[in-house]
Protein backbone atom coordinates (compact mmCIF):
# COMPACT_ATOMS: atom_id res chain seq x y z
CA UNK A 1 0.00 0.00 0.00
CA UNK A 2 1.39 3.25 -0.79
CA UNK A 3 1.33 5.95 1.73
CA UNK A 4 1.26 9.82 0.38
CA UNK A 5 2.23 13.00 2.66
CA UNK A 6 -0.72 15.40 2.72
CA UNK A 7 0.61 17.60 5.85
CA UNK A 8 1.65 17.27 9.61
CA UNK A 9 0.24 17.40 12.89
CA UNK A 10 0.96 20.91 12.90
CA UNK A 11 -1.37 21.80 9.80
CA UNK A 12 -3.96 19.87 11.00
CA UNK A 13 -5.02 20.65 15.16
CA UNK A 14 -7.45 18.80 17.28
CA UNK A 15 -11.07 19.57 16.47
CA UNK A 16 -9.95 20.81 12.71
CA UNK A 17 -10.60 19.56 9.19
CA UNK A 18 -8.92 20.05 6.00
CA UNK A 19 -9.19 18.61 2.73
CA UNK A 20 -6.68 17.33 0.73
CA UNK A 21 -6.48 15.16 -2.85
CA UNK A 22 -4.54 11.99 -3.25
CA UNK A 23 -4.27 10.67 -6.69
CA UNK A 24 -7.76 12.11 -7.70
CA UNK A 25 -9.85 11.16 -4.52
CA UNK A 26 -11.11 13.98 -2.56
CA UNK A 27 -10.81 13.60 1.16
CA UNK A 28 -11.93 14.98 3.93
CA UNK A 29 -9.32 14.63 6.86
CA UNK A 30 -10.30 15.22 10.43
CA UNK A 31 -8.37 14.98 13.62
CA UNK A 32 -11.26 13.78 16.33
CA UNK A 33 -10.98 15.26 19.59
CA UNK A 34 -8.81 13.27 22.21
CA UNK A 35 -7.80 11.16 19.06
CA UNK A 36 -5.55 10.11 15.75
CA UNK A 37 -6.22 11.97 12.50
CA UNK A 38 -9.14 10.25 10.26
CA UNK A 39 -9.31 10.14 6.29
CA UNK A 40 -12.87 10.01 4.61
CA UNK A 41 -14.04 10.52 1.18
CA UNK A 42 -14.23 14.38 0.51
CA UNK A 43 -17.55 14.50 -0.57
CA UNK A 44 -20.90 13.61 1.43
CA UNK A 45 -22.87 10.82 -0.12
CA UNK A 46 -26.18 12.58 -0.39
CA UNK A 47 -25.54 15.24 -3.42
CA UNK A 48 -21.97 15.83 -3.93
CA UNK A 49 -21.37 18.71 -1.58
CA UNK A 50 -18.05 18.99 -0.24
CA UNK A 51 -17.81 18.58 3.53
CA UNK A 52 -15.19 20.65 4.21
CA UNK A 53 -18.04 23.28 3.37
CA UNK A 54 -19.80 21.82 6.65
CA UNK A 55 -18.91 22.20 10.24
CA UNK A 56 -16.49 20.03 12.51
CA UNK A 57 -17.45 20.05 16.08
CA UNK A 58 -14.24 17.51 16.87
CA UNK A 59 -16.73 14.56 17.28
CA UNK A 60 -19.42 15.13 14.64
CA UNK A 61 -18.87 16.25 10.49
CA UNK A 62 -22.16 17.86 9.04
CA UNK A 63 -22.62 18.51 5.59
CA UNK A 64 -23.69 22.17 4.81
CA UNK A 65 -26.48 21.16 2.40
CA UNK A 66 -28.76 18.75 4.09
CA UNK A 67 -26.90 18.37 7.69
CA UNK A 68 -26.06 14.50 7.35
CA UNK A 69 -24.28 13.80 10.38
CA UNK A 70 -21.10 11.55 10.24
CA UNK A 71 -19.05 10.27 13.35
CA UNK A 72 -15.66 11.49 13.02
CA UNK A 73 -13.81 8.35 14.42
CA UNK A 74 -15.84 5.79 12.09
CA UNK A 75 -17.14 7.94 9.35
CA UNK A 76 -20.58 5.99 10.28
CA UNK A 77 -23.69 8.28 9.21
CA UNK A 78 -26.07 9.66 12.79
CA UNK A 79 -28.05 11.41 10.56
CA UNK A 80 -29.11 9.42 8.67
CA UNK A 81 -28.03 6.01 10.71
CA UNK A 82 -28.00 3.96 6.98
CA UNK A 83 -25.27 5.93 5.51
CA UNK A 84 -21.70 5.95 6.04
CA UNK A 85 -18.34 7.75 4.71
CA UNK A 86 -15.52 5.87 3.07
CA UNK A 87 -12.22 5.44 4.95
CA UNK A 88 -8.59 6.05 3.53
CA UNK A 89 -5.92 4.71 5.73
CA UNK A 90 -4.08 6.82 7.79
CA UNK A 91 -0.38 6.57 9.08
CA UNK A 92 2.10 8.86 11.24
CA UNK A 93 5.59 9.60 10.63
CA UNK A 94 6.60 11.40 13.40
CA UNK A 95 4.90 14.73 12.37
CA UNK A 96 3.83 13.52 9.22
CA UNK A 97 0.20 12.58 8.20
CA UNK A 98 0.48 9.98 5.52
CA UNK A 99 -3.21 8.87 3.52
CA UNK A 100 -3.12 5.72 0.77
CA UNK A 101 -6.11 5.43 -1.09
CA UNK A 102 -5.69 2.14 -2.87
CA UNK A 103 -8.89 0.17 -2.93
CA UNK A 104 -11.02 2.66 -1.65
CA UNK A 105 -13.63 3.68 -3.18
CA UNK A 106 -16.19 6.60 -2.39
CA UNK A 107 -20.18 5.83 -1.81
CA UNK A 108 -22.40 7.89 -3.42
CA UNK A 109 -26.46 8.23 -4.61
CA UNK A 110 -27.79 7.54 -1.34
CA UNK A 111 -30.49 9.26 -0.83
């Protein structure tokens, strides 16, 4: 699996979000409160809004649009409970935040 740099633990604080691109897939990265940074597809699964356009809370991402509710730490929907994010793997390199997005692929058209 190959790991990609997309920042360190300095660009990314607890209770933030940024998002990044890896080879094409837009991601969402979060680092949880009280926990490691988390990688999930970019975009919520609803209608293609990008969550970084939502709000963080360091537990709970909402998309702006329609305010589906994901957990941060499993990327499993609240709001609606049938939904869920996709999940990039994550590793740390010292400072480094490294994301591989082999065999991942984003869900979409859930309505």
């Amino acid at each position: 699996m190959l790991f990609q740099k997309v920042c360190t633990l300095d660009d990314l604080w607890e209770g933030e979000m940024t998002e990044v691109e890896v080879d094409g897939h837009v991601i969402v990265l979060v680092r949880p409160e009280g926990g490691e940074p988390r990688a999930f597809q970019g975009i919520c699964p609803h209608q293609d809004i990008p969550l970084v356009e939502g709000k963080f809370d360091g537990r709970v991402l909402m998309c702006r649009a329609h305010q589906w509710t994901f957990d941060a730490s499993t990327g499993k929907g609240i709001n609606p409970g049938d939904c869920r994010l996709a999940e990039y793997a994550v590793k740390l390199e010292g400072d480094d935040v490294l994301i591989a997005v082999e065999g991942v692929e984003p869900f979409f058209a859930h309505s």
